[in-house]
Protein backbone atom coordinates (compact mmCIF):
# COMPACT_ATOMS: atom_id res chain seq x y z
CA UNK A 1 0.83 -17.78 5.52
CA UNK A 2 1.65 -19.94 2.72
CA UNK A 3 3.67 -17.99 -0.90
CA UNK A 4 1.44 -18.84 -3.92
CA UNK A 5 3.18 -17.77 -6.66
CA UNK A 6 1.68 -16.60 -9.80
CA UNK A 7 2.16 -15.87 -13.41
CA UNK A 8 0.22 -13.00 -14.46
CA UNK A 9 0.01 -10.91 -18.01
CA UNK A 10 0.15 -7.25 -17.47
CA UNK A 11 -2.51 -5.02 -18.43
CA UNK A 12 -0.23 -2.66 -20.39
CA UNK A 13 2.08 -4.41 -22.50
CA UNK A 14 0.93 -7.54 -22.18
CA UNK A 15 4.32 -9.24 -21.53
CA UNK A 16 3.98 -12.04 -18.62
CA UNK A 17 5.26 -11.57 -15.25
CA UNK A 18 5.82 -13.94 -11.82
CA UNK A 19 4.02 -12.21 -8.33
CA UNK A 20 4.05 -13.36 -5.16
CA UNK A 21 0.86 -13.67 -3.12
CA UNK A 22 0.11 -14.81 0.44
CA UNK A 23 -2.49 -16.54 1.39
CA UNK A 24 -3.45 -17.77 4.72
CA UNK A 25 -4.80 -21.07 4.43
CA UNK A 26 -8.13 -20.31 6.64
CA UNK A 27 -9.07 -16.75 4.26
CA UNK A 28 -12.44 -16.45 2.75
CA UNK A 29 -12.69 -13.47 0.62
CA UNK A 30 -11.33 -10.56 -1.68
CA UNK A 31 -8.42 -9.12 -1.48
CA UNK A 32 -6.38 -6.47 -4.06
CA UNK A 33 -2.95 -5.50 -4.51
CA UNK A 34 -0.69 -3.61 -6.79
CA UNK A 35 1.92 -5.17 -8.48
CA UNK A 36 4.30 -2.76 -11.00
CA UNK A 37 5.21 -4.60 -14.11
CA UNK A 38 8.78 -6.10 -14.32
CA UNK A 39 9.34 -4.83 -18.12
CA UNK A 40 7.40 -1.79 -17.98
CA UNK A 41 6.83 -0.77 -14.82
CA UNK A 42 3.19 0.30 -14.58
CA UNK A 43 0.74 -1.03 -11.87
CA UNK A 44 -1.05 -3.32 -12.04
CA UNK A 45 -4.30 -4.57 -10.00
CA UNK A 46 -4.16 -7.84 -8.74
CA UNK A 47 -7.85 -8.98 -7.59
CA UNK A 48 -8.34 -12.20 -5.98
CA UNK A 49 -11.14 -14.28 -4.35
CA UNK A 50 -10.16 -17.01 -2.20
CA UNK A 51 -12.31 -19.40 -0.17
CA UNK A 52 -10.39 -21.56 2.13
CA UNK A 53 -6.92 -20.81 1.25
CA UNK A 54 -7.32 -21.60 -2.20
CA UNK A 55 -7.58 -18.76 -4.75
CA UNK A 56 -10.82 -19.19 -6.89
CA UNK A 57 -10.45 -16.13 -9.38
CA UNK A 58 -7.80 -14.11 -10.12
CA UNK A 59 -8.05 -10.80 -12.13
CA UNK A 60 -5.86 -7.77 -13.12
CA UNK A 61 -6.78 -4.31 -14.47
CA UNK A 62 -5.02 -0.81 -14.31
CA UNK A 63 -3.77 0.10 -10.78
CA UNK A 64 -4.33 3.42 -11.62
């Protein structure tokens, strides 16, 4: 599993934010997760599509 860390903006007040996500390096697909905001503490969405390790998109909306 390799740690690919990323900045993200949450979808409630919009204040920016580091997540953790792993990612094995041979994953092809989606995958979702909910990450609470470190400043205000609601959930938020994480969507991702990866092809070969490597994410391709990354999304977030209201976990919820």
């Amino acid at each position: 599993m390799l740690c690919n860390e990323q900045i993200i903006t949450c979808h409630f007040c919009f204040e920016s934010f580091e997540i953790y996500l792993e990612i094995d390096p041979s994953f092809n697909g989606n995958n979702s997760d909910i990450f609470d905001c470190k400043v205000c503490c609601n959930p938020n969405m994480v969507n991702v599509i990866v092809s070969d390790g490597e994410i391709v998109s990354l999304s977030i909306s209201s976990g919820n």
